[in-house]
Protein backbone atom coordinates (compact mmCIF):
# COMPACT_ATOMS: atom_id res chain seq x y z
CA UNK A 1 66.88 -66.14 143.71
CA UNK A 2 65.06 -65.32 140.24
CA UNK A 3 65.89 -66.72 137.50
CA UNK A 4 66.02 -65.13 133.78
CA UNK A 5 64.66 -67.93 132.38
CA UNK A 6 61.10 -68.15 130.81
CA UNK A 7 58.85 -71.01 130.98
CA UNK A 8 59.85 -72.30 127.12
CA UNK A 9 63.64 -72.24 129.05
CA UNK A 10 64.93 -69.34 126.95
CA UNK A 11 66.94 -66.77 128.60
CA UNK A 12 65.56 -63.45 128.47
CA UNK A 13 68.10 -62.35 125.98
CA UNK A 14 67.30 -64.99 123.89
CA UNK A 15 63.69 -64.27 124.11
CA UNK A 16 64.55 -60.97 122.35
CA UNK A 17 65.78 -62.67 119.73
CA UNK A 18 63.76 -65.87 119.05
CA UNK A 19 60.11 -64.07 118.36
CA UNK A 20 58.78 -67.13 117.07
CA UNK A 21 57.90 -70.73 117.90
CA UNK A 22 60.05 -71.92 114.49
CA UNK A 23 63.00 -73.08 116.95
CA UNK A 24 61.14 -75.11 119.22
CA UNK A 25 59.87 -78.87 119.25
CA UNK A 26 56.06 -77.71 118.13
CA UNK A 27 53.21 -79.85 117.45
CA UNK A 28 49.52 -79.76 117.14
CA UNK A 29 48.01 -83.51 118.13
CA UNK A 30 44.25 -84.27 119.35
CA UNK A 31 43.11 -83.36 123.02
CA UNK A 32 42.38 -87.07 124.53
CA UNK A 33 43.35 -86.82 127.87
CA UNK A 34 41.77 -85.16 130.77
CA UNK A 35 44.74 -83.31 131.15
CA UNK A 36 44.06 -81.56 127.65
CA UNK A 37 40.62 -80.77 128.40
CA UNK A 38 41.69 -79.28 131.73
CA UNK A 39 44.18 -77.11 129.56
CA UNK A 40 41.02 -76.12 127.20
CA UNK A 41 38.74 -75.37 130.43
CA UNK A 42 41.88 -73.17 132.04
CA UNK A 43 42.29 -71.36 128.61
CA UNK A 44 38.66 -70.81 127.79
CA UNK A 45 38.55 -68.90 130.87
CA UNK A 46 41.26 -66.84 130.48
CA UNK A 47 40.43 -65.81 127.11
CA UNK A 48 36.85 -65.90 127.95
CA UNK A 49 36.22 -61.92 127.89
CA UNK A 50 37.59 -61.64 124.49
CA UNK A 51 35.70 -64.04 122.60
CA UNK A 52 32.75 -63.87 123.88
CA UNK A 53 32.47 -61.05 126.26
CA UNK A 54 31.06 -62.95 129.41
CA UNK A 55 33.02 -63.02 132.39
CA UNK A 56 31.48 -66.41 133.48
CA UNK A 57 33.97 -69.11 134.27
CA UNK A 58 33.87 -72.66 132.37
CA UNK A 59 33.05 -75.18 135.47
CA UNK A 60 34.80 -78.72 136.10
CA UNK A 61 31.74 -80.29 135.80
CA UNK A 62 30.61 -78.64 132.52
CA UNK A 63 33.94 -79.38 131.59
CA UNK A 64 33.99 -83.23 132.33
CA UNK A 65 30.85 -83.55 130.81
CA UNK A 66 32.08 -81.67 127.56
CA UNK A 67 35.17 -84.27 127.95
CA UNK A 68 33.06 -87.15 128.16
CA UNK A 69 30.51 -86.45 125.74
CA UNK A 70 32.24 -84.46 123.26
CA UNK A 71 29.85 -84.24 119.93
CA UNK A 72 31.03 -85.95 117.28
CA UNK A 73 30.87 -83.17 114.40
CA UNK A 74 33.36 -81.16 117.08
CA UNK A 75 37.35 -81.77 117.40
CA UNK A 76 40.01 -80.36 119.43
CA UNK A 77 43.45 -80.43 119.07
CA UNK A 78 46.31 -79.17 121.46
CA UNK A 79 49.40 -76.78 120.31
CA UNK A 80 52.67 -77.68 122.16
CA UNK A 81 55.95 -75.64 122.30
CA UNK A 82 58.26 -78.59 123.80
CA UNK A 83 56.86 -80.21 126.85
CA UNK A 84 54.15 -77.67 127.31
CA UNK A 85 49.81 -76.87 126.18
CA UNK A 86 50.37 -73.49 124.23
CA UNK A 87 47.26 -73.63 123.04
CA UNK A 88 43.76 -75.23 121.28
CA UNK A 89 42.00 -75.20 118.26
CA UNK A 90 38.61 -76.45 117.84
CA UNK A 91 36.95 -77.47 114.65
CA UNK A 92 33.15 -78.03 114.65
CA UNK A 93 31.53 -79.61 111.64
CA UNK A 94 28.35 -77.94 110.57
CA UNK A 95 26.45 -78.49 107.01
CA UNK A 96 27.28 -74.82 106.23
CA UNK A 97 30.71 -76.03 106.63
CA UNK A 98 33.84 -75.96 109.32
CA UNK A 99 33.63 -73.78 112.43
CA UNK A 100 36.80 -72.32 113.67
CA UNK A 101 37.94 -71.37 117.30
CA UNK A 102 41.31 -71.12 118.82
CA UNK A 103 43.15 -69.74 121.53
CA UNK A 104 46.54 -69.27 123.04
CA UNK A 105 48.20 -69.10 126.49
CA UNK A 106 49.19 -65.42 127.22
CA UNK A 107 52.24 -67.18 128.10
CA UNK A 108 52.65 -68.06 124.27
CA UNK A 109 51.14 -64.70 122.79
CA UNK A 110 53.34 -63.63 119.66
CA UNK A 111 54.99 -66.66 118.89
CA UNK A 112 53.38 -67.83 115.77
CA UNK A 113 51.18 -70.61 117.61
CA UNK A 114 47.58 -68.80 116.62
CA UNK A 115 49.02 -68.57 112.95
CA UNK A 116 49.95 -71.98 113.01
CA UNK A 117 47.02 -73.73 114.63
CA UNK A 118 44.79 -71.50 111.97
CA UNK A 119 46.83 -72.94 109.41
CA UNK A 120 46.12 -76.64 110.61
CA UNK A 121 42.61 -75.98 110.52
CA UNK A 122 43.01 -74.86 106.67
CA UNK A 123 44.69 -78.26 105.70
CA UNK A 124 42.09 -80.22 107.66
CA UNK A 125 39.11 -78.23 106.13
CA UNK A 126 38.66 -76.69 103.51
CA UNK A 127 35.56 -74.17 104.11
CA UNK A 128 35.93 -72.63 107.75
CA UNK A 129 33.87 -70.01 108.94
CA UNK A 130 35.74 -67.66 112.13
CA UNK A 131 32.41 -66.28 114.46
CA UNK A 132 34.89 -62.82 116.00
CA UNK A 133 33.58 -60.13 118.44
CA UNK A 134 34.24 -57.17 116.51
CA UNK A 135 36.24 -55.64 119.56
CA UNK A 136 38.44 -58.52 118.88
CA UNK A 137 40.69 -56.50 116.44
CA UNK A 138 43.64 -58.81 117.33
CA UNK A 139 41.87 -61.78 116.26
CA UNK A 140 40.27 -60.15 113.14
CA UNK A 141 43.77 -59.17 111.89
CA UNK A 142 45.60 -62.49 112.51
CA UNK A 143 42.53 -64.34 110.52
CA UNK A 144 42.42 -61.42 107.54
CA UNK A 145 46.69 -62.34 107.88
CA UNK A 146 45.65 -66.11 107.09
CA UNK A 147 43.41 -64.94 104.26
CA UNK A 148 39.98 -65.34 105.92
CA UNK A 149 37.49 -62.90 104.19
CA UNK A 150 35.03 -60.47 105.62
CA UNK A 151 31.62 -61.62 105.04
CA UNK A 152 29.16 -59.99 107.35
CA UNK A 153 28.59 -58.66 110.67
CA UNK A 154 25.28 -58.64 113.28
CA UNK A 155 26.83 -55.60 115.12
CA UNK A 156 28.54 -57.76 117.91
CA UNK A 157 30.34 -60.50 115.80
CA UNK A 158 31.96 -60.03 112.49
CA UNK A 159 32.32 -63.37 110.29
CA UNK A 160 34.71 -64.05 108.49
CA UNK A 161 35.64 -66.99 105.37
CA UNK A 162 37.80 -69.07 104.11
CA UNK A 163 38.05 -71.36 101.06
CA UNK A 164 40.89 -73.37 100.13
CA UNK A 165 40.78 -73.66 96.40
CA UNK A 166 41.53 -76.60 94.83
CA UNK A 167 43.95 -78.25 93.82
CA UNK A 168 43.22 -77.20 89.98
CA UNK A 169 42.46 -74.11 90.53
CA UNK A 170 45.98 -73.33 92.39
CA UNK A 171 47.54 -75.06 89.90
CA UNK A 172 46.29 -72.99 87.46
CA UNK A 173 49.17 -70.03 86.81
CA UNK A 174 45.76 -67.94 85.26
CA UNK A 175 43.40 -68.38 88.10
CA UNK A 176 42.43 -65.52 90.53
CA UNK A 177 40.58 -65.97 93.22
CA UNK A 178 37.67 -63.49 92.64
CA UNK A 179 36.99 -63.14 96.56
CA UNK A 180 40.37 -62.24 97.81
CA UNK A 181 41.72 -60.82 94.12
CA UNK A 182 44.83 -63.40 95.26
CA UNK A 183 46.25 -65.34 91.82
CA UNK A 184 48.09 -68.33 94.15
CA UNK A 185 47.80 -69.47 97.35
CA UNK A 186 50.86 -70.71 99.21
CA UNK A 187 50.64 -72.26 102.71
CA UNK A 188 53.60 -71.43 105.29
């Protein structure tokens, strides 16, 4: 027999009314295990159209090797809704500043998990730099959301900024950010 129960355990009444991942046990924590990087192969795939619009899979073995010889300007971390991946984010370092990439589980679509992991990234870095197909209007809008700024396109990808000010300048009741035309910034 069926049951009406998602895979987060909510009924699908309660689904209806819980849009968001505020009520569950949700963390974002480093990918270590091979497990994790299993996740990030499974979800690259699936999401693999969208961002970069080949079709080709991500292979085990480019996988493993990407596991066991991760660079060391790159970093991934792992969203969880309770017991379960919902998602990645990966930072890489550059000189030109952070690099930004994240995904989540179609299962976990609409939930608040992109918003959040985005907003991890912006208290671990504070220039980050989001590389979007431009048929990626989902993406584009959840980053312009998290104040990212337009800052060029090639035709194909779209870039898009941000820059944490600091901490005097937010502190600052006078300052405006003359980028984004925002006088404060406040982090969810």
């Amino acid at each position: 027999m069926p049951s009406s129960v998602d895979i987060i355990g909510r009924s699908f009444f309660g689904a209806l009314a819980m849009t968001s991942s505020d009520s569950y046990d949700f963390r974002i924590r480093a990918a270590t295990s091979i497990a994790d990087f299993l996740f990030l192969r499974r979800l690259r795939n699936q999401v693999r159209y969208q961002m970069t619009n080949s079709s080709a899979p991500v292979g085990y073995i480019r996988q493993f090797r990407f596991y066991l010889n991760k660079p060391p300007n790159v970093n991934v971390y792992i969203a969880w809704i309770s017991a379960k991946r919902a998602g990645y984010l990966l930072l890489r370092q550059e000189s030109t500043g952070c690099f930004i990439t994240e995904a989540v589980d179609e299962r976990f679509r609409r939930t608040g998990v992109a918003k959040r992991l985005i907003h991890f990234a912006q208290e671990c870095c504070a220039d980050l730099t989001a590389e979007i197909l431009l048929t990626n209007t989902a993406s584009i809008k959840l980053h312009q959301s998290a104040g990212f700024q337009f800052s060029g396109d090639d035709g194909r990808v779209t870039i898009y900024r941000f820059n944490r000010p600091t901490k005097a300048q937010s502190a600052n009741p006078d300052y405006v950010d003359s980028a984004t035309n925002v006088s404060r910034v406040t982090f969810l």
